[in-house]
Protein backbone atom coordinates (compact mmCIF):
# COMPACT_ATOMS: atom_id res chain seq x y z
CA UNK A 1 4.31 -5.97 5.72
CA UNK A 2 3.84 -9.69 5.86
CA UNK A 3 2.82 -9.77 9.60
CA UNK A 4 0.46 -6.95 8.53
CA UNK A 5 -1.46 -9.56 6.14
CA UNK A 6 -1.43 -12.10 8.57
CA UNK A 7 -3.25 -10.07 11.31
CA UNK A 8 -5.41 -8.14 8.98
CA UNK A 9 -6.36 -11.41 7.31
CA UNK A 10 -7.11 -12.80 11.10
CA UNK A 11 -8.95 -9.76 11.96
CA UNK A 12 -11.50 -10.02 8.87
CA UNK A 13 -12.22 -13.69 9.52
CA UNK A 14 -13.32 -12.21 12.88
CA UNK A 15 -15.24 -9.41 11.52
CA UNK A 16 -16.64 -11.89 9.39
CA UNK A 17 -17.71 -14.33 12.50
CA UNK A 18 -19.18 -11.09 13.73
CA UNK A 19 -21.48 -10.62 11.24
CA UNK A 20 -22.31 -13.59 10.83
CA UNK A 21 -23.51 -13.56 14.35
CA UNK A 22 -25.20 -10.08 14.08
CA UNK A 23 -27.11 -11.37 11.20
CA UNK A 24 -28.24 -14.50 13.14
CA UNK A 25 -29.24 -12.17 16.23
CA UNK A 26 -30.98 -9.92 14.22
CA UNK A 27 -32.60 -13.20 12.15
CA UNK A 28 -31.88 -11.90 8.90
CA UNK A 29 -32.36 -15.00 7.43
CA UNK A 30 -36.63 -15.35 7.44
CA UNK A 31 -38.72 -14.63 4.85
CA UNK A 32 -40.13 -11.67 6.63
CA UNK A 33 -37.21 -9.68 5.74
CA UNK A 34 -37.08 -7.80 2.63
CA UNK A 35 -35.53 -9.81 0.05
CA UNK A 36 -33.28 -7.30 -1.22
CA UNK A 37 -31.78 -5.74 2.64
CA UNK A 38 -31.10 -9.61 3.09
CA UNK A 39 -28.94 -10.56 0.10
CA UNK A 40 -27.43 -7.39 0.96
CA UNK A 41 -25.82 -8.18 4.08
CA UNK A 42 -25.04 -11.50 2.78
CA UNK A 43 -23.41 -10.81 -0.25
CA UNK A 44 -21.53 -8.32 2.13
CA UNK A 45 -20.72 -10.87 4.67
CA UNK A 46 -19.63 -12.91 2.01
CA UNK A 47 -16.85 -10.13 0.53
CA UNK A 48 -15.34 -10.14 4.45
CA UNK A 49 -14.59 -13.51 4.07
CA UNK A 50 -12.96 -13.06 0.63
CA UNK A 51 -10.75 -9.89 1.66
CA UNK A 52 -9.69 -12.32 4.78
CA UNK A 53 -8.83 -15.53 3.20
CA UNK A 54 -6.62 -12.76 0.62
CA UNK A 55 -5.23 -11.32 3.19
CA UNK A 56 -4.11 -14.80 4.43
CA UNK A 57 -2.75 -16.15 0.97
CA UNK A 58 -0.86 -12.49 0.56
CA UNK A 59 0.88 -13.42 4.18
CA UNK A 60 2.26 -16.73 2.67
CA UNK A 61 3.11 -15.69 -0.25
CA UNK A 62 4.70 -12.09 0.44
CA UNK A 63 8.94 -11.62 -0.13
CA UNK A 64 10.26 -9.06 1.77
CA UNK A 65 13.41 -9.99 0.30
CA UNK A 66 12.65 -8.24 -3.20
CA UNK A 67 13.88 -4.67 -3.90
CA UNK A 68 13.49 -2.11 -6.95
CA UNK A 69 10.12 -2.21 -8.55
CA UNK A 70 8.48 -5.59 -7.84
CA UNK A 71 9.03 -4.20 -4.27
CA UNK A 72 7.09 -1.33 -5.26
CA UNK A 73 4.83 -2.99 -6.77
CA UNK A 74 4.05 -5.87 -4.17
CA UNK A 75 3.89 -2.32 -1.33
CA UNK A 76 1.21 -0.69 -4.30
CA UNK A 77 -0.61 -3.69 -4.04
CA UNK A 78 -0.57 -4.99 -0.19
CA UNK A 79 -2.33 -0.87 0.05
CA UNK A 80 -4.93 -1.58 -2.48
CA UNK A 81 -5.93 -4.63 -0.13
CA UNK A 82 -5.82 -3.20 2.88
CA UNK A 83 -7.92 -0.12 1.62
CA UNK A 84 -10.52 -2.98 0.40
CA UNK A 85 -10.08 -4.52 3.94
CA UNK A 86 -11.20 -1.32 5.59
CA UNK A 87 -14.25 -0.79 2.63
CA UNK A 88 -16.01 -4.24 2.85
CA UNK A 89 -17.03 -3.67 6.94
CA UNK A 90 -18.38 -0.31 5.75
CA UNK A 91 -20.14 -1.75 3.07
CA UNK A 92 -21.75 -4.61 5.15
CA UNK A 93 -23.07 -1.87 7.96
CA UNK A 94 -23.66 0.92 5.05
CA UNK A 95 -25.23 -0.41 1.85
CA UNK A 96 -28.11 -2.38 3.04
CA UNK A 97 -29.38 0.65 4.76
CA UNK A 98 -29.66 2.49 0.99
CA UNK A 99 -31.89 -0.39 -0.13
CA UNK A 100 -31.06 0.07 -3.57
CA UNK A 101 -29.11 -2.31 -5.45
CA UNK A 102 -26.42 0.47 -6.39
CA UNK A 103 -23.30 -0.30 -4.14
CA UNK A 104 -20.20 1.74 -4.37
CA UNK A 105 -18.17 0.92 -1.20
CA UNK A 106 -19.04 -2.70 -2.11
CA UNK A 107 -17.91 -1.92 -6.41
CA UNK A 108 -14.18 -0.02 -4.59
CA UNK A 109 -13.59 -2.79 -2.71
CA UNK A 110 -13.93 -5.46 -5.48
CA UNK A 111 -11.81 -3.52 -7.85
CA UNK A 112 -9.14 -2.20 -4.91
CA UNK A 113 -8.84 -6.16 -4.60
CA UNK A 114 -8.71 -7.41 -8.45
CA UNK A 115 -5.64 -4.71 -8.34
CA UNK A 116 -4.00 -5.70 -5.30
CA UNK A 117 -3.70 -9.41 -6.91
CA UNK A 118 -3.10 -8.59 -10.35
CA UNK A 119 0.11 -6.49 -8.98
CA UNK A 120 2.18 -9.18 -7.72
CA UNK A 121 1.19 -11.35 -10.99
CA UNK A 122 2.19 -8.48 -13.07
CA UNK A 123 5.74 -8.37 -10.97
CA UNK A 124 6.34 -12.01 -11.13
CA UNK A 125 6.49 -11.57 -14.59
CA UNK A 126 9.63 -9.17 -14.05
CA UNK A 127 12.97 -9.93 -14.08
CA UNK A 128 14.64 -10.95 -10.59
């Protein structure tokens, strides 16, 4: 599972580079753009980065040496960031298209996260 964070957190900074790039080619940043479509893809752009760099702290500080619950728990919670992984691309190519400020890929992905960090606080609390 560790190796798993480490290439998914790689991976994101990538995507992230990508769209960073896209939104360069396609000059997202002038003022002819609609104000809302831009802060769209950059607020999306932004969330890649975030799921990567978590991704990369979860890869240092995963222990696949714990069993019984907090091992559950730390598995519970490396899914909930990997399903945010997967929902903050899809956000960045879906939600600007709605053009409404309404985001629900973008509101899953934020709270998939808050839970897949709060879980391994929660089990460091437990007893060894």
């Amino acid at each position: 599972m560790k190796k798993l964070h480490l290439a998914v957190g790689i991976a994101l900074l990538l995507v992230f580079v990508s769209t960073g790039a896209f939104m360069k080619w396609e000059q997202l940043h002038t003022d002819g753009l609609d104000p809302l479509y831009r802060m769209m893809h950059r607020s999306r752009h932004i969330y890649i980065l975030f799921a990567g760099l978590i991704h990369l702290m979860a890869y240092r500080a995963y222990d696949d040496g714990l069993s019984g619950t907090r091992s559950i728990l730390l598995r519970i919670s490396s899914g909930f960031l990997f399903a945010s992984a997967v929902l903050f691309p899809i956000a960045f190519l879906v939600e600007p298209q709605l053009h409404r400020v309404a985001a629900p890929v973008t509101f899953f992905g934020v709270l998939l996260t808050l839970i897949g960090v709060l879980l391994p606080v929660v089990s460091g609390f437990m007893r060894k």
